[in-house]
Structure formats: C-alpha cells, structure tokens
C-alpha atoms as a PDB file:
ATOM      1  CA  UNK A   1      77.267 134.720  78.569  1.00  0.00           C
ATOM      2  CA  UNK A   2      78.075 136.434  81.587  1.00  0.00           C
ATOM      3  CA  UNK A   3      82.632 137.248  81.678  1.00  0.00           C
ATOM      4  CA  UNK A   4      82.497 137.845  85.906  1.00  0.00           C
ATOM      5  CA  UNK A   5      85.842 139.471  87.170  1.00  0.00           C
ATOM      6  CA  UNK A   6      86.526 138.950  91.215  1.00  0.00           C
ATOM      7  CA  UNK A   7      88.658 141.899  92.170  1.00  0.00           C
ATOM      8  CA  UNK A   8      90.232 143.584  94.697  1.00  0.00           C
ATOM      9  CA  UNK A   9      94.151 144.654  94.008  1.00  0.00           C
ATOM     10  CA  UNK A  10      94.568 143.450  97.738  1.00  0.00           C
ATOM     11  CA  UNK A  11      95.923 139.859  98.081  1.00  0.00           C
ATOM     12  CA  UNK A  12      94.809 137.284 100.432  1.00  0.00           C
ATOM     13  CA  UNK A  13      90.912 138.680 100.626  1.00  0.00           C
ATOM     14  CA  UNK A  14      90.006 135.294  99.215  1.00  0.00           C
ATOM     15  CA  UNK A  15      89.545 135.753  95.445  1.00  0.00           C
ATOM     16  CA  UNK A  16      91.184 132.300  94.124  1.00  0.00           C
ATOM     17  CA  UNK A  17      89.064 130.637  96.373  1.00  0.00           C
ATOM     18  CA  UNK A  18      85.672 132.323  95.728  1.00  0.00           C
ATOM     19  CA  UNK A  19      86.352 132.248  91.604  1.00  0.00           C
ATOM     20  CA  UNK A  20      87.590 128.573  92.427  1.00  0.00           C
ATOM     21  CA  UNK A  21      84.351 127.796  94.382  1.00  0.00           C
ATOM     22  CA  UNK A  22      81.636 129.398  92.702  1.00  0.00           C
ATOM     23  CA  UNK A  23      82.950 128.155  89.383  1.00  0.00           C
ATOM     24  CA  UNK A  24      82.531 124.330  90.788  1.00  0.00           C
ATOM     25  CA  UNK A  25      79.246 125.507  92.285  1.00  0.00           C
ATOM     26  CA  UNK A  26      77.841 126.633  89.094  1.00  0.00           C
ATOM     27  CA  UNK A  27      79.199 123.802  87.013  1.00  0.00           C
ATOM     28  CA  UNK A  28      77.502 121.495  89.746  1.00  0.00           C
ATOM     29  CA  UNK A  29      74.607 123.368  88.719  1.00  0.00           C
ATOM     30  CA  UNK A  30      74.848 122.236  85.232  1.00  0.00           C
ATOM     31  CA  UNK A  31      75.704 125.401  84.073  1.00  0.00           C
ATOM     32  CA  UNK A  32      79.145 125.426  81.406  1.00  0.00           C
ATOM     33  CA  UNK A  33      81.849 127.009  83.079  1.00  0.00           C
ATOM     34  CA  UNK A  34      85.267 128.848  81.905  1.00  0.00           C
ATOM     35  CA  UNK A  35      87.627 129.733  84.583  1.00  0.00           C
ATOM     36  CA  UNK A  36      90.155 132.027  84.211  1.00  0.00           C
ATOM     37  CA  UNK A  37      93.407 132.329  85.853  1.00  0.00           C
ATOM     38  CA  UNK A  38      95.082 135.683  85.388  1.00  0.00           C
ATOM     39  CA  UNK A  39      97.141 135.607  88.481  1.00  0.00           C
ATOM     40  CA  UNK A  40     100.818 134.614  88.208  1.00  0.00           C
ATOM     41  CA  UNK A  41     100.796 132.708  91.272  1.00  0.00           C
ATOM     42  CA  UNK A  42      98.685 130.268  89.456  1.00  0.00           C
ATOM     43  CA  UNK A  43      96.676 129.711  92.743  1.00  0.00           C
ATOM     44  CA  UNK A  44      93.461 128.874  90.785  1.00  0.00           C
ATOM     45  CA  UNK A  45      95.283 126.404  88.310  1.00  0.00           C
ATOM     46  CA  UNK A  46      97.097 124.286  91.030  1.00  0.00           C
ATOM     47  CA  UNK A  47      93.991 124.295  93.616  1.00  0.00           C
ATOM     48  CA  UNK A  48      92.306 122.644  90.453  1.00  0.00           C
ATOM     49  CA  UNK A  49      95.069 119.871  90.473  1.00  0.00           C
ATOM     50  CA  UNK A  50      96.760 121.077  88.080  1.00  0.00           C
ATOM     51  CA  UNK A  51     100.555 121.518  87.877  1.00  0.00           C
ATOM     52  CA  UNK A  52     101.172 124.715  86.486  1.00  0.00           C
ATOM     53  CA  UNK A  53     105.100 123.688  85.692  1.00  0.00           C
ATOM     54  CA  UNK A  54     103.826 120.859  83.341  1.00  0.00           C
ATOM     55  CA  UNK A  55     101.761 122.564  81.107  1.00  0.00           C
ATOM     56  CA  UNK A  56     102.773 123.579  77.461  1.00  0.00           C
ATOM     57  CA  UNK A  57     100.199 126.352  76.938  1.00  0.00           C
ATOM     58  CA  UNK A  58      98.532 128.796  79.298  1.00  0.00           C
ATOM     59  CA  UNK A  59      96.891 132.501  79.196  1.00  0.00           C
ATOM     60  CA  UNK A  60     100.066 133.651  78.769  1.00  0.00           C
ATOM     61  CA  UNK A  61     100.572 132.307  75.309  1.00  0.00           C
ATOM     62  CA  UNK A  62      96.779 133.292  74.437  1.00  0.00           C
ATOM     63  CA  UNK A  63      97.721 137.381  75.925  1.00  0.00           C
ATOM     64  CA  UNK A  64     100.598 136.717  73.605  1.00  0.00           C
ATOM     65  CA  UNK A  65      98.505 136.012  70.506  1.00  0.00           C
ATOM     66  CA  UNK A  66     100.655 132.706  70.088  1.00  0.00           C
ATOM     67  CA  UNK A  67      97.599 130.664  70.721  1.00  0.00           C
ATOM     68  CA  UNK A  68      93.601 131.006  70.461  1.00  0.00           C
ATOM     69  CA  UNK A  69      92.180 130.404  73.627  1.00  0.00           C
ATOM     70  CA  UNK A  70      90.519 127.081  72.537  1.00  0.00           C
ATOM     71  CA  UNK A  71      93.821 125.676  72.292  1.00  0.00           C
ATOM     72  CA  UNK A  72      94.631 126.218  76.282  1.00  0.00           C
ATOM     73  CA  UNK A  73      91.650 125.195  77.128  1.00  0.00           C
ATOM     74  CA  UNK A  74      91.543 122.164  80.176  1.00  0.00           C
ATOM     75  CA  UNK A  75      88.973 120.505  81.057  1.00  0.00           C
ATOM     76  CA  UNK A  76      88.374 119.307  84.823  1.00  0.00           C
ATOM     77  CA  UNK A  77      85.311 116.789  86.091  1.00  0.00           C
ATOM     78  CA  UNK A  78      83.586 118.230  89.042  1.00  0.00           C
ATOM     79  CA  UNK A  79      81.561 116.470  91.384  1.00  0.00           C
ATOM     80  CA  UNK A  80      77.652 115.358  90.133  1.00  0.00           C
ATOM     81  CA  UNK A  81      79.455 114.237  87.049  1.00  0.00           C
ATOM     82  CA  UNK A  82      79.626 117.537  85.024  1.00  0.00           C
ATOM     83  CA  UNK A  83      82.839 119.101  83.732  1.00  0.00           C
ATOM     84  CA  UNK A  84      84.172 122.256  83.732  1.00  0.00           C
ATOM     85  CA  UNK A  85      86.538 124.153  81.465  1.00  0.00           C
ATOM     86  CA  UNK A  86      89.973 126.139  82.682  1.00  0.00           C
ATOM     87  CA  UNK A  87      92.602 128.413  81.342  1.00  0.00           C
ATOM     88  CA  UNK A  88      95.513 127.517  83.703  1.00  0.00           C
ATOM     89  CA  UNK A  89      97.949 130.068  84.723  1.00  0.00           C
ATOM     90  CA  UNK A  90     101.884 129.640  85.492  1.00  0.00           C
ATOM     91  CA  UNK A  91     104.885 131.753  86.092  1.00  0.00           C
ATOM     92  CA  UNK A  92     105.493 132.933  82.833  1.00  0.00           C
ATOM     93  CA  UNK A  93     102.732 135.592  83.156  1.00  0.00           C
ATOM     94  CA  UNK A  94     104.490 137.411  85.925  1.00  0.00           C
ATOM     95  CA  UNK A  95     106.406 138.929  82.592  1.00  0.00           C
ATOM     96  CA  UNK A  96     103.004 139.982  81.425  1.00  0.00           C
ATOM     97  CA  UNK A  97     103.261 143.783  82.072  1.00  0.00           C
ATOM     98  CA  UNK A  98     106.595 143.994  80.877  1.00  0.00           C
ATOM     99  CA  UNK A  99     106.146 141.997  77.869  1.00  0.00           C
ATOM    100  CA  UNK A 100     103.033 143.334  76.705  1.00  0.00           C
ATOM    101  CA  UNK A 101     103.077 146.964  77.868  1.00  0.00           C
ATOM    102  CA  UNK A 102     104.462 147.584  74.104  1.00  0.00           C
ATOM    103  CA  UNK A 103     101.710 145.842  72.672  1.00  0.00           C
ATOM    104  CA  UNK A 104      98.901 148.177  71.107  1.00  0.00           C
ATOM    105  CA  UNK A 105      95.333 147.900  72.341  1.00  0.00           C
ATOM    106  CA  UNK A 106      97.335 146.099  75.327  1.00  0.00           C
ATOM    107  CA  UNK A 107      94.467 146.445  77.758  1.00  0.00           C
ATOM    108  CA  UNK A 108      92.082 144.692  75.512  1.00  0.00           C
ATOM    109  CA  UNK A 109      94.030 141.720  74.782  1.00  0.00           C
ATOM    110  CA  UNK A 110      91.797 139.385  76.562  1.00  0.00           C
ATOM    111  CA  UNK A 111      88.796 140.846  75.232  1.00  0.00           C
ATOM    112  CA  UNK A 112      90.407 139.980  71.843  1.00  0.00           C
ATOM    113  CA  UNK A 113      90.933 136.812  72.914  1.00  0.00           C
ATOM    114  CA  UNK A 114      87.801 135.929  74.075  1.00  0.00           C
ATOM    115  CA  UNK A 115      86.190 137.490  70.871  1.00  0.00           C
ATOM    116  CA  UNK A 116      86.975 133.539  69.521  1.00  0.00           C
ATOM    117  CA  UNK A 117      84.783 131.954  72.292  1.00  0.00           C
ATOM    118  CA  UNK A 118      81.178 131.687  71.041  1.00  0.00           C
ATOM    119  CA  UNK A 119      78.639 133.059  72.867  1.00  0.00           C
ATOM    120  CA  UNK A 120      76.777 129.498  72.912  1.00  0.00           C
ATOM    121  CA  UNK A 121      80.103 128.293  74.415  1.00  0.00           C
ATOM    122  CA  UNK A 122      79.451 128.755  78.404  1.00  0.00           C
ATOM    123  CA  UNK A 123      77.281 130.402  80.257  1.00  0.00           C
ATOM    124  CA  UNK A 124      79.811 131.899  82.964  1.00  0.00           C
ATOM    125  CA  UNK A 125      83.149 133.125  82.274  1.00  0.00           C
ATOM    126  CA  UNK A 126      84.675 133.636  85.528  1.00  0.00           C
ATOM    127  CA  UNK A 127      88.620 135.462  85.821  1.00  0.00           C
ATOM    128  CA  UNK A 128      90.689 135.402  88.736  1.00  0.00           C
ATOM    129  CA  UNK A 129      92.510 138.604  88.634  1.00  0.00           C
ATOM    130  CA  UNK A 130      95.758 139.179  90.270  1.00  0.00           C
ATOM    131  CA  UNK A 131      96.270 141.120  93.855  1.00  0.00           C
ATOM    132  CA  UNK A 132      97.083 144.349  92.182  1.00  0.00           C
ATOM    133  CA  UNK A 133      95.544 147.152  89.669  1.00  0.00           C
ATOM    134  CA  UNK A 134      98.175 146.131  86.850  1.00  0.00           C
ATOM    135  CA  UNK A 135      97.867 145.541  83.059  1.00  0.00           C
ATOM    136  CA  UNK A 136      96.415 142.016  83.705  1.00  0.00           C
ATOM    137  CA  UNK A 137      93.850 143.334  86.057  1.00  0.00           C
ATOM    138  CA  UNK A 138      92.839 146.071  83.666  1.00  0.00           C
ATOM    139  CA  UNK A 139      92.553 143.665  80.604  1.00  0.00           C
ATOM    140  CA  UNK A 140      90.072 141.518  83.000  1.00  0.00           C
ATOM    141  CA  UNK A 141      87.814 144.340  83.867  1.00  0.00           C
ATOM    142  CA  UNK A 142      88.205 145.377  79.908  1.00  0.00           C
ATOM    143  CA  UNK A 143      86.511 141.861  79.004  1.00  0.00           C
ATOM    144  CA  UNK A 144      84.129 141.722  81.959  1.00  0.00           C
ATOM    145  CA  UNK A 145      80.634 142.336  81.457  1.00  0.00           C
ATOM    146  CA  UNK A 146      80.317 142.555  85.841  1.00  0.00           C
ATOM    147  CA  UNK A 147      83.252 142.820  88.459  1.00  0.00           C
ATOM    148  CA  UNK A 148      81.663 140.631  91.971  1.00  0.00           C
ATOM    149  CA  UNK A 149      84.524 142.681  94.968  1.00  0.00           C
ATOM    150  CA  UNK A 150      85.892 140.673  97.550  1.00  0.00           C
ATOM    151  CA  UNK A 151      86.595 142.199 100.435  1.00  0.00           C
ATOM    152  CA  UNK A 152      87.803 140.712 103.897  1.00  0.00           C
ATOM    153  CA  UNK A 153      85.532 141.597 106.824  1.00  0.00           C
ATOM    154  CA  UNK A 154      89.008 143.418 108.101  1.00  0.00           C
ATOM    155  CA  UNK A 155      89.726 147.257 109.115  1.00  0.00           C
ATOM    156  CA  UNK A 156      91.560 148.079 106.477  1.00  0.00           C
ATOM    157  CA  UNK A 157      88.833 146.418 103.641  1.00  0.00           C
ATOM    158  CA  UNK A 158      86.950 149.442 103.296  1.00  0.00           C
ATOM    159  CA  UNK A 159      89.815 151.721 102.592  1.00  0.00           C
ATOM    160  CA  UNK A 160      91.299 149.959  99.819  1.00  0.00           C
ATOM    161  CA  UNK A 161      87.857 150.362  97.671  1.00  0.00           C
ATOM    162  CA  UNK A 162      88.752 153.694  96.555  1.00  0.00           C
ATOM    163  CA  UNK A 163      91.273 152.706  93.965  1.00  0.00           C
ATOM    164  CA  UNK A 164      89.533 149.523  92.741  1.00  0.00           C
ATOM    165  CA  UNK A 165      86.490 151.888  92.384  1.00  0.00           C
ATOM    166  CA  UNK A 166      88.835 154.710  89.971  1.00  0.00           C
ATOM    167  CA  UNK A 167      90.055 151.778  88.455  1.00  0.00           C
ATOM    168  CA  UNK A 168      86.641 150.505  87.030  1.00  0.00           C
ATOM    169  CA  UNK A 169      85.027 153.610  86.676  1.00  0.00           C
ATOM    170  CA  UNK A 170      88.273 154.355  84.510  1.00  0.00           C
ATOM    171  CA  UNK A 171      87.482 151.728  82.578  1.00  0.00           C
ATOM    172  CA  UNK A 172      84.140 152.185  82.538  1.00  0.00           C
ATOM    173  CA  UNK A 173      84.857 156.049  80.910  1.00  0.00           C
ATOM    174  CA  UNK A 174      87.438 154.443  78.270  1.00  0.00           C
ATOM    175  CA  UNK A 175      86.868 150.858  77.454  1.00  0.00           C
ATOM    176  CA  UNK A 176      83.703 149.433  78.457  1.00  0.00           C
ATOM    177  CA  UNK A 177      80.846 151.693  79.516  1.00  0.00           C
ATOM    178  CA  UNK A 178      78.848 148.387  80.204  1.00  0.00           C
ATOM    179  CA  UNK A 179      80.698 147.166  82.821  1.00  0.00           C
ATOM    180  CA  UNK A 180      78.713 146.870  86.075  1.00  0.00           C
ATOM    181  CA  UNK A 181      79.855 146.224  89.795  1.00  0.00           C
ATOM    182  CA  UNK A 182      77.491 143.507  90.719  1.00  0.00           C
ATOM    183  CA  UNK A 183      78.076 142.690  94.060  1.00  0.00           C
ATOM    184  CA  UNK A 184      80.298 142.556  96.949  1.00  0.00           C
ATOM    185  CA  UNK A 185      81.481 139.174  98.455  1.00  0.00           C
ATOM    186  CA  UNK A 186      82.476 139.315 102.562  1.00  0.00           C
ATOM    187  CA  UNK A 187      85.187 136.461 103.276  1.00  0.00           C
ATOM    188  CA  UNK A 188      86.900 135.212 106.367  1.00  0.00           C
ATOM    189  CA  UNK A 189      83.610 136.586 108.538  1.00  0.00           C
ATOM    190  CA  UNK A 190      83.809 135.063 112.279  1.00  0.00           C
ATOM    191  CA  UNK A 191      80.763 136.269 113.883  1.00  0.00           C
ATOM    192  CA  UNK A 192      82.515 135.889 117.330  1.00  0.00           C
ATOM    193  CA  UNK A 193      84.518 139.010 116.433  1.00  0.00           C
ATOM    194  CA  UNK A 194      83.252 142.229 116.934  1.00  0.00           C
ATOM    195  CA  UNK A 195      85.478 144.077 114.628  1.00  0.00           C
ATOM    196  CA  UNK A 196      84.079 141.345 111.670  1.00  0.00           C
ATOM    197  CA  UNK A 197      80.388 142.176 112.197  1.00  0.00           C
ATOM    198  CA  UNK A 198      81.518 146.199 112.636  1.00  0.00           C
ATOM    199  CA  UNK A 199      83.121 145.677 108.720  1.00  0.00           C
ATOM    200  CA  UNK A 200      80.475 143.679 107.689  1.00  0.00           C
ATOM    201  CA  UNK A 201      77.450 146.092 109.185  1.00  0.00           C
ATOM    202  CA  UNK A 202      79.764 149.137 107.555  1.00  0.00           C
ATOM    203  CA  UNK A 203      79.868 147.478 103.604  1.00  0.00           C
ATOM    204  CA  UNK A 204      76.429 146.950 103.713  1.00  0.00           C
ATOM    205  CA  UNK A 205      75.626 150.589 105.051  1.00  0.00           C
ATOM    206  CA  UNK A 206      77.435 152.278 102.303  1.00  0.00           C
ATOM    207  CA  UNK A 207      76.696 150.054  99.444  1.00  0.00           C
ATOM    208  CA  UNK A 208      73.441 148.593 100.287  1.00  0.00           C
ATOM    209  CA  UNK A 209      71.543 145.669  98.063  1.00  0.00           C
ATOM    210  CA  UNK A 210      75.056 145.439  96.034  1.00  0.00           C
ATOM    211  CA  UNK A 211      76.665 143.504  99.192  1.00  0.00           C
ATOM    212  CA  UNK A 212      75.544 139.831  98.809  1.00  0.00           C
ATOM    213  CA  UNK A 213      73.733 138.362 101.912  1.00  0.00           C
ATOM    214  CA  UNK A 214      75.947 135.272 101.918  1.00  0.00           C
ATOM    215  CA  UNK A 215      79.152 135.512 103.819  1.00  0.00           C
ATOM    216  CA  UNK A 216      81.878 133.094 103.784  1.00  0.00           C
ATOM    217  CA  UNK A 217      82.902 132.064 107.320  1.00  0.00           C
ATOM    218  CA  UNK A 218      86.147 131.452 108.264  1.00  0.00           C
ATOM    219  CA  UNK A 219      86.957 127.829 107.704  1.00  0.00           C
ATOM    220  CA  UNK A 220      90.168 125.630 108.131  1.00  0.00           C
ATOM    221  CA  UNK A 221      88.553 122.317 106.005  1.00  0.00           C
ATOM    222  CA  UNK A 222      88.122 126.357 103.204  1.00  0.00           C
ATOM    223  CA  UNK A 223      91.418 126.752 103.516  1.00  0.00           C
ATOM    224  CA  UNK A 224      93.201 123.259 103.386  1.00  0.00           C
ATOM    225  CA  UNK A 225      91.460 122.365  99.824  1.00  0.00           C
ATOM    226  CA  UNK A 226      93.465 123.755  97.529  1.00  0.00           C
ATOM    227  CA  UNK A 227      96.449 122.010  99.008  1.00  0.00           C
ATOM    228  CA  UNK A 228      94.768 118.983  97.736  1.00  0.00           C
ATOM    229  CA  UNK A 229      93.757 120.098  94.448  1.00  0.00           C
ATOM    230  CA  UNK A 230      89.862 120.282  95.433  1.00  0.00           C
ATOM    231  CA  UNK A 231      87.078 122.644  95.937  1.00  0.00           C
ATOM    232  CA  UNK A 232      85.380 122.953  98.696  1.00  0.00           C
ATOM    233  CA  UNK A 233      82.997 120.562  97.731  1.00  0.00           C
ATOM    234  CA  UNK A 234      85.410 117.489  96.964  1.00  0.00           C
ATOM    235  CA  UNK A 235      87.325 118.183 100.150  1.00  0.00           C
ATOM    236  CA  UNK A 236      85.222 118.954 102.996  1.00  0.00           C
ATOM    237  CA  UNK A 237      81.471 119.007 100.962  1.00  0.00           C
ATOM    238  CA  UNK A 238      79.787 118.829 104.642  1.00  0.00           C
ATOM    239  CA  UNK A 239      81.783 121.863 105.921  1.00  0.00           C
ATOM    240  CA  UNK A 240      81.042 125.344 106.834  1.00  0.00           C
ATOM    241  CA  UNK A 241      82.933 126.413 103.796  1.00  0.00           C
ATOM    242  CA  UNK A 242      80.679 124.332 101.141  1.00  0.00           C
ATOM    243  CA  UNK A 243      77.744 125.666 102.928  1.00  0.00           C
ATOM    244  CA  UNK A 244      78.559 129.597 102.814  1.00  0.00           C
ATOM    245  CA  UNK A 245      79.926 128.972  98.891  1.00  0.00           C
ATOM    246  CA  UNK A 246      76.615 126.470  97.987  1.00  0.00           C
ATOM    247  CA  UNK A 247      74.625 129.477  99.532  1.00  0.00           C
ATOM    248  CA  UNK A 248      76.797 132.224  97.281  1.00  0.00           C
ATOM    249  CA  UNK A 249      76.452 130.299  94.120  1.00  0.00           C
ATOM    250  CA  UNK A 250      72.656 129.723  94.403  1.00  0.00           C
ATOM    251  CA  UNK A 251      72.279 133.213  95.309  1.00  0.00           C
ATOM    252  CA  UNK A 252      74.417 134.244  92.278  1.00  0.00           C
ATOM    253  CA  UNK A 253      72.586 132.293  90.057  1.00  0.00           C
ATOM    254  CA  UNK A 254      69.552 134.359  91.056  1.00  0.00           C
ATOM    255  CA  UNK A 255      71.152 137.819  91.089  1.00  0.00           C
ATOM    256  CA  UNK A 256      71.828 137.375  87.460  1.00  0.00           C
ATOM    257  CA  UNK A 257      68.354 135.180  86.822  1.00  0.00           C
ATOM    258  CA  UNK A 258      66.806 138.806  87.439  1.00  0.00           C
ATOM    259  CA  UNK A 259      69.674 140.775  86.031  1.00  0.00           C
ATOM    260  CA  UNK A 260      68.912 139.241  83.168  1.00  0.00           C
ATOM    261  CA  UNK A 261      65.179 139.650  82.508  1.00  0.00           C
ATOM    262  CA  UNK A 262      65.386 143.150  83.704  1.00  0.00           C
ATOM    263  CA  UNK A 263      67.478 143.646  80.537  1.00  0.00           C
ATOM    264  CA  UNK A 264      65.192 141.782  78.513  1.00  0.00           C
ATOM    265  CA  UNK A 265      62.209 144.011  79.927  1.00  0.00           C
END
C-alpha cells in the first residue's frame, strides 16, 4: 500500500486537482483508492460533490482521536463503474494546529490513524496536504511512504523547493527515514510561453529522472470541474486536461510497478 503525499506549501500550484485526478484515474484503473483531504479549504471534498457543511464526521474528528478512520470513510462511484473511498475535509480543521499542537506525538497523528487501515485495504492512499509547511502538512509527510511535488511551470516554482525540501529531509532525520520524494508533477504548462518551457527545461535539469514526463497543460474544461463536483474525466473526459492526467496516472502506475520490484529484488 503505497500513502502518496502531493506537496508544495505554495497554494494554487494545482495539488487538489492532481490528488483529485489521479485518485479517479487510478480507481478507473481498478485499483482501491483512499483520498485524503487534509486541507481546510476542503477543495478535494467539495470537487468530489460533496458538501463539506453537511457532513457529521471528517479527518478532523479522526486527528482528534474521536473517531477511527473507518468511520469517516465516503465512498464515491467513479466512472467505468468502480468506486472509490474519501476522507472529506471541512472547516473545522483550520483549528487543527491550534487544537492539536498540545497533543503528544502530534505529528504522527495520522500515521496513528492510519495504523487501523489494513494493508489489504487499498492499494493507494493519496493526501492532499494544505498550501503551507504546518502541523497538518508534517503529519502527512509523517504517514507517507513517497511525497509526488507539484510545482507550477512559474518563476518563482523553483525557489520555493528549498523549504519543502528541509521540511522532508527533517522528517526524513526524525520520523520516517523511509520516506522518498518520488517525483515532480509540472502543472499549468502552456507551451506557447517561453518562460513555461524555461521552468520546465530548469526542473528537469536539476532533478533529472525524478521530474515526471507528463505535464498538465493549462486547461479551462481542468479548471471548471470541480465547480461541478467532477473530475476531469466526468466533466470534460475528451479534454486536454483528461489527456495530460490519463497520461500521469498510467505513468504513475508504472513508476511504482518498478519501484516496487526493485524493492523486492
């Protein structure tokens, strides 16, 4: 079971959408799915179609230790016919680092939490971490086994890598030594702008095979989904945007395929 964090404590890169996405993609793919809203925004819960103001129990209550996570647990249909499970988000967790900063073992809350889930349970775990380095980001990159970046194909993308890179290898040093950056997703690209293939060209000149080949191309059908309560793939399924994040899952799915009998080897 693979527990994937996207990060990058800058908002509006495109995380929501690429956890939302590639979750649908590899449900679609038959593989069982857990998404994971950690954001308070609850941007991944109400592009689902879920109202985040109607629900009784979210990861708030599970951080909280009020609830075990299989009790917050929704399910959503996707299309082909599969399902999909979610751990919605909603306001309440914007109280998170306050609440639980007393807690001890606060940064491995979720990684408590998730103890419960049974390894048989899914084979992707995928968290949606908020657009900063806080307490809830921390407790994601605690639990994760890999962190996949996202980082806009914008000037100032490359500078803010430096503190999501202390922040990992922080983590790395005093929680979880296993945890491994495995890629680097490049959003909003538009290949008519020569500043967007300049960022692009620059990520994968300093970190190499780790930058995936797929990038996602700016898209208005991408970015009118979640106002809808769809992925990509319900909304606009014939659009630029389910191409580039059909692409990204398949090439996901075979990033880890190898990842995985390497460790075996």
């Amino acid at each position: 079971m693979k527990r994937i964090a996207f990060a990058n404590q800058k908002g509006g890169v495109g995380k929501t959408t690429t956890t939302l996405n590639t979750g649908v993609g590899l449900a679609m793919a038959g593989c069982r799915v857990l998404l994971l809203d950690l954001d308070a925004q609850a941007n991944l819960t109400e592009g689902l179609g879920f109202r985040a103001e109607e629900l009784e129990v979210t990861i708030f209550d599970v951080l909280s230790g009020v609830v075990p996570v299989r009790d917050a647990i929704l399910q959503r249909p996707v299309p082909d016919g599969e399902t999909m499970h979610v751990l919605p988000s909603s306001i309440q967790l914007s109280a998170a680092d306050i609440q639980l900063a007393g807690r001890m073992g606060r940064e491995q809350l979720l990684r408590q939490a998730l103890a419960s889930v049974d390894e048989g349970s899914y084979d992707y775990i995928l968290m949606d971490c908020p657009p900063n380095l806080g307490l809830l980001t921390i407790n994601a990159l605690v639990a994760a086994t890999d962190v996949i970046v996202i980082a806009q194909s914008h000037f100032y993308a490359m500078k803010g890598m430096t503190n999501l890179w202390d922040a990992i290898d922080e983590v790395k040093r005093f929680y979880n030594a296993g945890l491994e950056v495995s890629g680097i997703v490049v959003t909003q690209f538009d290949a008519r702008k020569n500043l967007n293939k300049d960022v692009e060209q620059s990520f994968r000149e300093n970190f190499e095979d780790i930058v995936f080949r797929t990038v996602i191309r700016d898209n208005v059908t991408l970015a009118e989904a979640p106002s809808y309560g769809m992925s990509i793939f319900e909304h606009g399924p014939q659009s630029h945007g389910a191409e580039d994040y059909r692409a990204l899952t398949k090439e996901m799915l075979a990033r880890f395929e190898l990842k995985q009998q390497a460790e075996v080897a």
